[in-house]
Protein backbone atom coordinates (compact mmCIF):
# COMPACT_ATOMS: atom_id res chain seq x y z
CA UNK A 1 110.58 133.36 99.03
CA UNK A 2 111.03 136.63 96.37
CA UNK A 3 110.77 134.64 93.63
CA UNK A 4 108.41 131.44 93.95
CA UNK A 5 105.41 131.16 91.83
CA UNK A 6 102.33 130.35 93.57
CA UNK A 7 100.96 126.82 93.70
CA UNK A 8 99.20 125.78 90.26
CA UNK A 9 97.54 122.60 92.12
CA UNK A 10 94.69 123.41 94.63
CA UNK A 11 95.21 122.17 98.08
CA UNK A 12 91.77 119.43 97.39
CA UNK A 13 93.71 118.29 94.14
CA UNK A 14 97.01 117.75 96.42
CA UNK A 15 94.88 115.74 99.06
CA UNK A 16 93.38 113.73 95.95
CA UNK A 17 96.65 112.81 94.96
CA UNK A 18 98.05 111.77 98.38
CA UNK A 19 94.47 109.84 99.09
CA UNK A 20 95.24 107.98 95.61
CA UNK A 21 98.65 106.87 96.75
CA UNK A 22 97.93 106.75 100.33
CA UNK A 23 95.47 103.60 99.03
CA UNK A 24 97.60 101.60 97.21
CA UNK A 25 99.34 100.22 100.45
CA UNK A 26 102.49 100.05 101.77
CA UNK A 27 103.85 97.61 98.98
CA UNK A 28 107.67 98.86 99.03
CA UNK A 29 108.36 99.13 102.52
CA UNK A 30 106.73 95.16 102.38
CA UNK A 31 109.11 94.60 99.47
CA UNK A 32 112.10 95.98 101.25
CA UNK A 33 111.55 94.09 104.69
CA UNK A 34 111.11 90.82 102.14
CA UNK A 35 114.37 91.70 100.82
CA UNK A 36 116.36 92.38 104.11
CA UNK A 37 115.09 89.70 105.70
CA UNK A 38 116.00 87.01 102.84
CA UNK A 39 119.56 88.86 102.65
CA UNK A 40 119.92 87.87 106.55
CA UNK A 41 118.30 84.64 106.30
CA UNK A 42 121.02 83.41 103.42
CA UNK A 43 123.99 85.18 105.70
CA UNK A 44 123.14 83.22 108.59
CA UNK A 45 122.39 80.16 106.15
CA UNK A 46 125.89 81.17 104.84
CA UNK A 47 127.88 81.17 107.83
CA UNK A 48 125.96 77.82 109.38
CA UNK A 49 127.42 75.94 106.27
CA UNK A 50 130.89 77.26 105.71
CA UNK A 51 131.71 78.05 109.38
CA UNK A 52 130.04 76.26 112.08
CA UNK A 53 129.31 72.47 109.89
CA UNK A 54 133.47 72.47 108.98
CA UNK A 55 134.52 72.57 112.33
CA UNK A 56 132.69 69.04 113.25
CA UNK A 57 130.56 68.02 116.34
CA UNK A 58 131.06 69.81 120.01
CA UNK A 59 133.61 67.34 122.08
């Protein structure tokens, strides 16, 4: 680019920095799964009780 400034962070402090949040895990992807699977579970729950139980027994 014309007009970028060069990088103020050396390329060992970058890797430092990755390494450092590289290490403390995958935490929000776990959190977001969590969620999406809870939101799924209740839909189903959801639909079991207000859809499927109203109707009454298979003849």
């Amino acid at each position: 680019m014309i007009n970028s400034d060069p990088p103020t962070t050396s390329p060992a402090a970058a890797d430092q920095a990755v390494d450092e949040v590289v290490a403390q895990g995958p935490t929000g992807a776990i959190l977001l799964a969590g969620i999406a699977t809870a939101c799924v579970v209740a839909m189903w729950l959801a639909f079991y009780l207000f859809v499927f139980l109203p109707r009454g027994p298979l003849q």
